[in-house]
N, C-alpha and C. Protein backbone atom coordinates (compact mmCIF):
# COMPACT_ATOMS: atom_id res chain seq x y z
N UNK A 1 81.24 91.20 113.44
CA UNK A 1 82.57 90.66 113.64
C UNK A 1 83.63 91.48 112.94
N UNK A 2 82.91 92.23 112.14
CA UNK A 2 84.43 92.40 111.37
C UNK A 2 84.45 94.75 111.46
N UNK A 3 84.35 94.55 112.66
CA UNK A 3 83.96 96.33 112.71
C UNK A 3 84.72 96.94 112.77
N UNK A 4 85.69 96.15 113.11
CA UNK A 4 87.07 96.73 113.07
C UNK A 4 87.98 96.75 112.23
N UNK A 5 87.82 96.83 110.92
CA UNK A 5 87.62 96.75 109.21
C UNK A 5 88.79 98.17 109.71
N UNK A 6 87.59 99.34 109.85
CA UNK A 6 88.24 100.84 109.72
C UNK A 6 89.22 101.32 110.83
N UNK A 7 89.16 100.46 111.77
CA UNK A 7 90.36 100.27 112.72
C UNK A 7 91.57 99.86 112.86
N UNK A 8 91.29 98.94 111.90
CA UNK A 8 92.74 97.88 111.64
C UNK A 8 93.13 98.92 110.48
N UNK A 9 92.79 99.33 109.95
CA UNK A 9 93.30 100.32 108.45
C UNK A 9 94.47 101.49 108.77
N UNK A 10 94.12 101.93 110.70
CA UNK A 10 94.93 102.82 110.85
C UNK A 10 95.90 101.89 112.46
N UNK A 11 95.64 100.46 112.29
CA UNK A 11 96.41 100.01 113.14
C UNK A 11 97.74 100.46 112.97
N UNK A 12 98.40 100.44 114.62
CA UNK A 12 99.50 101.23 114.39
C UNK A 12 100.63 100.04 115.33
N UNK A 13 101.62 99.32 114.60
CA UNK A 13 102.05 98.37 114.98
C UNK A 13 103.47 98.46 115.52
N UNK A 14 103.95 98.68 116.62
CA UNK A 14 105.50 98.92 116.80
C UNK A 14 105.87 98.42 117.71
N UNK A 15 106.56 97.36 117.69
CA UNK A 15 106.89 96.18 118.60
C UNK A 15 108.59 96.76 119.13
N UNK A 16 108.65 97.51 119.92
CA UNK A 16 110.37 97.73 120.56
C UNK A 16 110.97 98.35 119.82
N UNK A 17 110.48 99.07 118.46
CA UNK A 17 111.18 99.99 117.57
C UNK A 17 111.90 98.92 116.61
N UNK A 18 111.84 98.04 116.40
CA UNK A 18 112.19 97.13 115.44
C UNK A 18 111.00 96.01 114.17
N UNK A 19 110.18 96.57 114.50
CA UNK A 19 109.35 96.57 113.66
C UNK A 19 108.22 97.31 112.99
N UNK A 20 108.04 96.54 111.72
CA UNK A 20 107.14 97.87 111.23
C UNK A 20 106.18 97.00 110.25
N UNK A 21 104.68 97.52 110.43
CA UNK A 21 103.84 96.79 109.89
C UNK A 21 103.39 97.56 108.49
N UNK A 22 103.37 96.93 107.23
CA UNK A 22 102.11 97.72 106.32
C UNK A 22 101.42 97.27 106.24
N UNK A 23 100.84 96.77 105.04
CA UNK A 23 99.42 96.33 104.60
C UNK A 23 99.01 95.53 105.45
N UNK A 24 97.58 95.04 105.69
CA UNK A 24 97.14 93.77 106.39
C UNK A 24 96.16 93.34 105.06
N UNK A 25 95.84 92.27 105.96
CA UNK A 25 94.75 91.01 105.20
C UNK A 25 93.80 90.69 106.17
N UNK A 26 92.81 90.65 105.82
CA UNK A 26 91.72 90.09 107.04
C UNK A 26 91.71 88.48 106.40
N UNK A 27 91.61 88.14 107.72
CA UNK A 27 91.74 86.59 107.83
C UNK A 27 90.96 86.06 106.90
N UNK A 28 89.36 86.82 106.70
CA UNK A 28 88.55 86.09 106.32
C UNK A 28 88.47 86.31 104.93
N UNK A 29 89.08 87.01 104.33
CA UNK A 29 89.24 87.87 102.47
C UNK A 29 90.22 88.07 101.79
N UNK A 30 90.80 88.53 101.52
CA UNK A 30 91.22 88.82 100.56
C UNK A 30 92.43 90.44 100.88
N UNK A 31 93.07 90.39 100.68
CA UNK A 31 94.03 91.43 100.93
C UNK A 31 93.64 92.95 100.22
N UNK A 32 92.94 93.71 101.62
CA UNK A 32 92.68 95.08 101.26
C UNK A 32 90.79 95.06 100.75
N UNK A 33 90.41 93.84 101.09
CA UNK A 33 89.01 93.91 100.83
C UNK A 33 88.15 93.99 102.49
N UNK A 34 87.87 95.11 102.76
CA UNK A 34 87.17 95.75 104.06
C UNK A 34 85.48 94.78 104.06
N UNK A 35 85.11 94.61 103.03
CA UNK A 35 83.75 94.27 102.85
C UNK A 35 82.89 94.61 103.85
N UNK A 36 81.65 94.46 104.03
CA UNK A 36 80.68 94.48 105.47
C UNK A 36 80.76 94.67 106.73
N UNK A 37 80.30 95.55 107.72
CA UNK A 37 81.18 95.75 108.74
C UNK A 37 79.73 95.36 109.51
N UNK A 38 79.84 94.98 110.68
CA UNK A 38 78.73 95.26 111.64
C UNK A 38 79.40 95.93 112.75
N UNK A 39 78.28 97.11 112.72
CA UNK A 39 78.64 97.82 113.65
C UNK A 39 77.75 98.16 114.95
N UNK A 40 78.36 98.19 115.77
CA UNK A 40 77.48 97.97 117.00
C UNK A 40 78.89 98.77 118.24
N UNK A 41 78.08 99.24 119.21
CA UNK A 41 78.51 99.53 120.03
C UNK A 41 79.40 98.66 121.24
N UNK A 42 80.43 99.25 121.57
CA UNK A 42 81.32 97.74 122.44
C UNK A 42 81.99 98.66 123.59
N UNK A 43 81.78 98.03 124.41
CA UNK A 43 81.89 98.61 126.03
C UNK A 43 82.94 97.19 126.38
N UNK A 44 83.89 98.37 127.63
CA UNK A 44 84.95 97.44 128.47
C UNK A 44 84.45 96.46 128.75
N UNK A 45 85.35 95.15 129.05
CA UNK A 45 85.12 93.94 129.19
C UNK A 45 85.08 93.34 128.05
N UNK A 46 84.34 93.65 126.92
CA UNK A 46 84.00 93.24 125.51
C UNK A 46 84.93 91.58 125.53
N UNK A 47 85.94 91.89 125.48
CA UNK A 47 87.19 91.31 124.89
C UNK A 47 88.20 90.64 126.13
N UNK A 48 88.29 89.48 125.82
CA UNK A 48 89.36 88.72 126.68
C UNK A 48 90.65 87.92 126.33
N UNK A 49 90.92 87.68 125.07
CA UNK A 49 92.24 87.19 124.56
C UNK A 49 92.74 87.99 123.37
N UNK A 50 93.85 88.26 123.31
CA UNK A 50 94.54 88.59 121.51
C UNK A 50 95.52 87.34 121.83
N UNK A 51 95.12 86.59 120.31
CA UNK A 51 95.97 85.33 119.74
C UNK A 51 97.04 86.01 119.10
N UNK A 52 98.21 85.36 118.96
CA UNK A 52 99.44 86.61 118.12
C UNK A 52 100.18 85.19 117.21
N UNK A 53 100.24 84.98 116.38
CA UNK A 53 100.96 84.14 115.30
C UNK A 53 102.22 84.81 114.65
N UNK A 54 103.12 84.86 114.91
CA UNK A 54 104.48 85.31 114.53
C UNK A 54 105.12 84.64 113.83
N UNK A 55 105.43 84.18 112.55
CA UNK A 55 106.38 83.17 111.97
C UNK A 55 106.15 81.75 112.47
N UNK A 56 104.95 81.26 112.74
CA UNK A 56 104.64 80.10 113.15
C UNK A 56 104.57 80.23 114.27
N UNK A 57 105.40 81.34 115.14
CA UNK A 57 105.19 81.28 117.00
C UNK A 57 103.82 81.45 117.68
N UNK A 58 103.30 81.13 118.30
CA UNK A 58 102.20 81.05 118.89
C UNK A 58 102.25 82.02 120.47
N UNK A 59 101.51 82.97 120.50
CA UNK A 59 101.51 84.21 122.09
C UNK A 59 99.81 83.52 122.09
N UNK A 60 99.71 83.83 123.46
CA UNK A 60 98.34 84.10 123.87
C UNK A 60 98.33 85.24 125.19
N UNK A 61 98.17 86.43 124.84
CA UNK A 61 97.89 87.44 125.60
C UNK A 61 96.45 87.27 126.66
N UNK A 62 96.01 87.17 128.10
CA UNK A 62 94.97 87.49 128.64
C UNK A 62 94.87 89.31 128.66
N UNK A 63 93.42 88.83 128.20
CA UNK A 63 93.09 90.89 128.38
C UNK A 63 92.98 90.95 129.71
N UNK A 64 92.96 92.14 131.02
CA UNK A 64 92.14 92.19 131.84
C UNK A 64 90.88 92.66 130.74
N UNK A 65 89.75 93.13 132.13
CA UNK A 65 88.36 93.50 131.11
C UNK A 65 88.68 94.93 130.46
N UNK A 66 89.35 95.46 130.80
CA UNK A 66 89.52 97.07 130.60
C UNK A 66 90.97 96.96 129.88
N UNK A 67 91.63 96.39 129.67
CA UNK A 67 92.82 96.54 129.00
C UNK A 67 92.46 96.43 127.23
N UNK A 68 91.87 96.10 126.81
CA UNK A 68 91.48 96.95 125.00
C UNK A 68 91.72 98.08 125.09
N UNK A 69 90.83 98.65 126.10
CA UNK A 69 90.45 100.14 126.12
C UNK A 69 91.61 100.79 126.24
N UNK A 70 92.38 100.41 127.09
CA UNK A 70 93.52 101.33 127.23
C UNK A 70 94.89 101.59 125.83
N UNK A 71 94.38 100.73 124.90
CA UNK A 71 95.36 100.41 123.56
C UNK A 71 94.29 101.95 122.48
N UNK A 72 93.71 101.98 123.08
CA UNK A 72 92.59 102.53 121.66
C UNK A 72 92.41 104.35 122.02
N UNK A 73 92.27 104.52 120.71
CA UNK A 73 92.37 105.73 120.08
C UNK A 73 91.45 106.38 119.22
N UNK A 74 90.17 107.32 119.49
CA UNK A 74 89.74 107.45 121.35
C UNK A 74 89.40 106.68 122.00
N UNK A 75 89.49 106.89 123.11
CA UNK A 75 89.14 105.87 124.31
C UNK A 75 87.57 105.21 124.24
N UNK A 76 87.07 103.96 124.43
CA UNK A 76 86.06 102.98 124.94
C UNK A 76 84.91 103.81 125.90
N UNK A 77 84.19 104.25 125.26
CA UNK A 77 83.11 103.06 124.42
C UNK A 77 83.48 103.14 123.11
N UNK A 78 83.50 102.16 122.11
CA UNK A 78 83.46 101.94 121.00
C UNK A 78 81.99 102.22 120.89
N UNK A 79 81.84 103.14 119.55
CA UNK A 79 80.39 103.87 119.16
C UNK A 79 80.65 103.82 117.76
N UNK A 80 79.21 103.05 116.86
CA UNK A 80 79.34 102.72 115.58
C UNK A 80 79.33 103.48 114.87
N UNK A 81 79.96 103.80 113.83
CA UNK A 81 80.55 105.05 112.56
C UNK A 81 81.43 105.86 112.90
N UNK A 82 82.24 105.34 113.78
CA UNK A 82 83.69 106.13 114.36
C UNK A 82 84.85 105.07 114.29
N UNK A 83 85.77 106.24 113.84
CA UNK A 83 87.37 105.99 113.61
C UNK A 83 87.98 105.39 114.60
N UNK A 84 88.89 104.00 114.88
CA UNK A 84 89.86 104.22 116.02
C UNK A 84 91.18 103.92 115.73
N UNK A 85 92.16 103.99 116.62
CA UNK A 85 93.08 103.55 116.09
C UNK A 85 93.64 102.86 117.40
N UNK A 86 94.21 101.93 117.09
CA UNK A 86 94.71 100.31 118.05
C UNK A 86 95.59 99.93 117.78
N UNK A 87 96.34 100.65 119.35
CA UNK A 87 98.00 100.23 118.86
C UNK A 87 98.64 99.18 120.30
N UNK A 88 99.63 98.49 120.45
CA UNK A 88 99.82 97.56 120.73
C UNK A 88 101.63 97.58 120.70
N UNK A 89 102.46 97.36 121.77
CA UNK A 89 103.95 97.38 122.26
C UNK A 89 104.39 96.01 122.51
N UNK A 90 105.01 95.32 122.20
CA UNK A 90 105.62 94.77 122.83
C UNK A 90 106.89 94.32 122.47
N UNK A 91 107.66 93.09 123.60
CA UNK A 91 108.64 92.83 123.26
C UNK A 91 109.09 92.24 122.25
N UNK A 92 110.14 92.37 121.20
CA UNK A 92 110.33 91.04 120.23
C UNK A 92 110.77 90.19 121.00
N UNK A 93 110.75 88.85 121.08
CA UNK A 93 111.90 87.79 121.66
C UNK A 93 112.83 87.45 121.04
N UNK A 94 113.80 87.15 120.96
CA UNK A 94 115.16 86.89 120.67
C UNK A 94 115.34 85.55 119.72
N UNK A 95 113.93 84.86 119.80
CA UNK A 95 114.10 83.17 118.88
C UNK A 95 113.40 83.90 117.31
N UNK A 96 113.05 84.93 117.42
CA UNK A 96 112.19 85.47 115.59
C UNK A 96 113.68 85.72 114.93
N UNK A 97 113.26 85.32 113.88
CA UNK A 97 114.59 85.46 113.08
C UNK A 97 114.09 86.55 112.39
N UNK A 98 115.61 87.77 111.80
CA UNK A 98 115.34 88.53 111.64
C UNK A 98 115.15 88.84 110.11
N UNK A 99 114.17 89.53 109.64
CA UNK A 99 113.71 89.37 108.24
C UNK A 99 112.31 89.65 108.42
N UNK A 100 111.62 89.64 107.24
CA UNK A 100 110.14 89.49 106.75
C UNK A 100 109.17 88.42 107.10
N UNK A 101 108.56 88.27 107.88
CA UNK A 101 107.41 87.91 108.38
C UNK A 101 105.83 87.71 108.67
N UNK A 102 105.28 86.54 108.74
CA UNK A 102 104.39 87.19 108.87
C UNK A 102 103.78 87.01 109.85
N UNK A 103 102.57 87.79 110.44
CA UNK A 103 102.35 88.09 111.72
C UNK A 103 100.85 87.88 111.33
N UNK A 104 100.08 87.33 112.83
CA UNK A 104 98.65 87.34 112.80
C UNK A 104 98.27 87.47 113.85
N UNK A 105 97.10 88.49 114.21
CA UNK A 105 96.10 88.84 115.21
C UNK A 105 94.99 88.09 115.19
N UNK A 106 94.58 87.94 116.19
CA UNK A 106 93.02 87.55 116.23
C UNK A 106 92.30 87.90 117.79
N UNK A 107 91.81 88.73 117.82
CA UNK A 107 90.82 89.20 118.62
C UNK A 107 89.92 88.66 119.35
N UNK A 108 89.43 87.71 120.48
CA UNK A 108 88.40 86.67 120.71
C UNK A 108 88.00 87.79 121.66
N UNK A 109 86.58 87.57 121.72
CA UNK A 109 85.60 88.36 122.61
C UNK A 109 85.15 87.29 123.80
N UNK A 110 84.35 87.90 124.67
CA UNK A 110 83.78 87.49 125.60
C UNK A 110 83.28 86.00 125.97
N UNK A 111 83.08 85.68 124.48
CA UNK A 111 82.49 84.44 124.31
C UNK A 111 83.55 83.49 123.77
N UNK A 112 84.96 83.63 123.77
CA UNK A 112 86.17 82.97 123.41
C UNK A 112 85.67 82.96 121.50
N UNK A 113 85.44 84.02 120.83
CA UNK A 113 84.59 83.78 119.68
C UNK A 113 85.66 85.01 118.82
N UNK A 114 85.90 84.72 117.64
CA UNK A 114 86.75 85.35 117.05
C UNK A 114 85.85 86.93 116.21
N UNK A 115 86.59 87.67 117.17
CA UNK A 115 85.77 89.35 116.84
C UNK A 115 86.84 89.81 115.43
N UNK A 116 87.82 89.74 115.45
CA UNK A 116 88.20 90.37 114.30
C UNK A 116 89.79 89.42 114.13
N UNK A 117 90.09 89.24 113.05
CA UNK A 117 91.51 88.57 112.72
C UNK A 117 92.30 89.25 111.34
N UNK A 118 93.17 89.71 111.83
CA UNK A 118 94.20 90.37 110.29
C UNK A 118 95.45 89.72 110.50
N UNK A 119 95.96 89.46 109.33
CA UNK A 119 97.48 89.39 108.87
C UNK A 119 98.23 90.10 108.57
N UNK A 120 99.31 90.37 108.61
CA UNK A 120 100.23 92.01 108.05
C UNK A 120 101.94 91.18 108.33
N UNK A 121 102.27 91.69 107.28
CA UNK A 121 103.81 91.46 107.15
C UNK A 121 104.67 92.39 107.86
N UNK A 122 105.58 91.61 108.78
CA UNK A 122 106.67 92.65 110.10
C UNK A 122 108.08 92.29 109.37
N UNK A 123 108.67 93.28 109.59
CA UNK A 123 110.13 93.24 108.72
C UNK A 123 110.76 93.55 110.18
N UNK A 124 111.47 92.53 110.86
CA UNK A 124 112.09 92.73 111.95
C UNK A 124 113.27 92.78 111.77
N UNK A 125 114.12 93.59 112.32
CA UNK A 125 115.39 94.01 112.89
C UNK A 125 116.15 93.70 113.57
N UNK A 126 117.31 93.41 113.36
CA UNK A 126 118.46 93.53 114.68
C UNK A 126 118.99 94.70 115.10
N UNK A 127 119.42 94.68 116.51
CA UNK A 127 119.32 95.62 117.52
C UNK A 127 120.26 96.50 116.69
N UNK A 128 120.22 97.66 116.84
CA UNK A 128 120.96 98.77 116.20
C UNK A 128 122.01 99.16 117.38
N UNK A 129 123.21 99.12 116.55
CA UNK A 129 124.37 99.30 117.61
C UNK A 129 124.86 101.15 117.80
């Protein structure tokens, strides 16, 4: 569950150029503690929802089966003892107030079953004139 320990480390977070992510927390520890990874090999389809927690706001993204793959850096198959990096665009909406935040991922796989979950603080912006 948690293999994406060394992935999330070089997650790369930029939501419309108005935000910017540092540190994370894995849901399940402690801030900056990677602990145990299982690693195993993960092929398209893997994955069917990212949960998104924004300042209390609630997203639920549907994956297609192949849409992970297309966020990741190198490309799918995921192969165990390799680097990736997983990055992710989207819009801010207009109801986040602007300031320090915090933000949460959670990853559900195939089985609606939580594959990986981090927290990370977004310092959002107003539109630059």
């Amino acid at each position: 569950m948690q293999f994406f320990g060394p992935l999330i480390c070089c997650l790369i977070l930029y939501l419309s150029g108005v935000t910017e992510a540092t540190i994370f927390t894995d849901c399940e520890h402690s801030t900056g503690l990677l602990g145990d990874f299982l690693y195993k090999d993960i092929e398209p389809g893997d994955f069917r929802v990212l949960k998104t927690n924004v300042d209390g706001e609630f997203e639920v993204y549907a994956l297609p089966p192949s849409d992970m793959c297309n966020h990741l850096t190198p490309a799918c198959p995921i192969r165990a003892g390799r680097n990736y990096t997983y990055s992710f665009t989207d819009q801010v909406m207009m109801f986040f107030r602007q300031g320090l935040l915090d933000a949460r991922w959670v990853l559900l796989d195939a089985k609606n079953e939580t594959f990986v979950c981090v927290e990370f603080p977004l310092d959002i912006k107003g539109p630059e004139n």
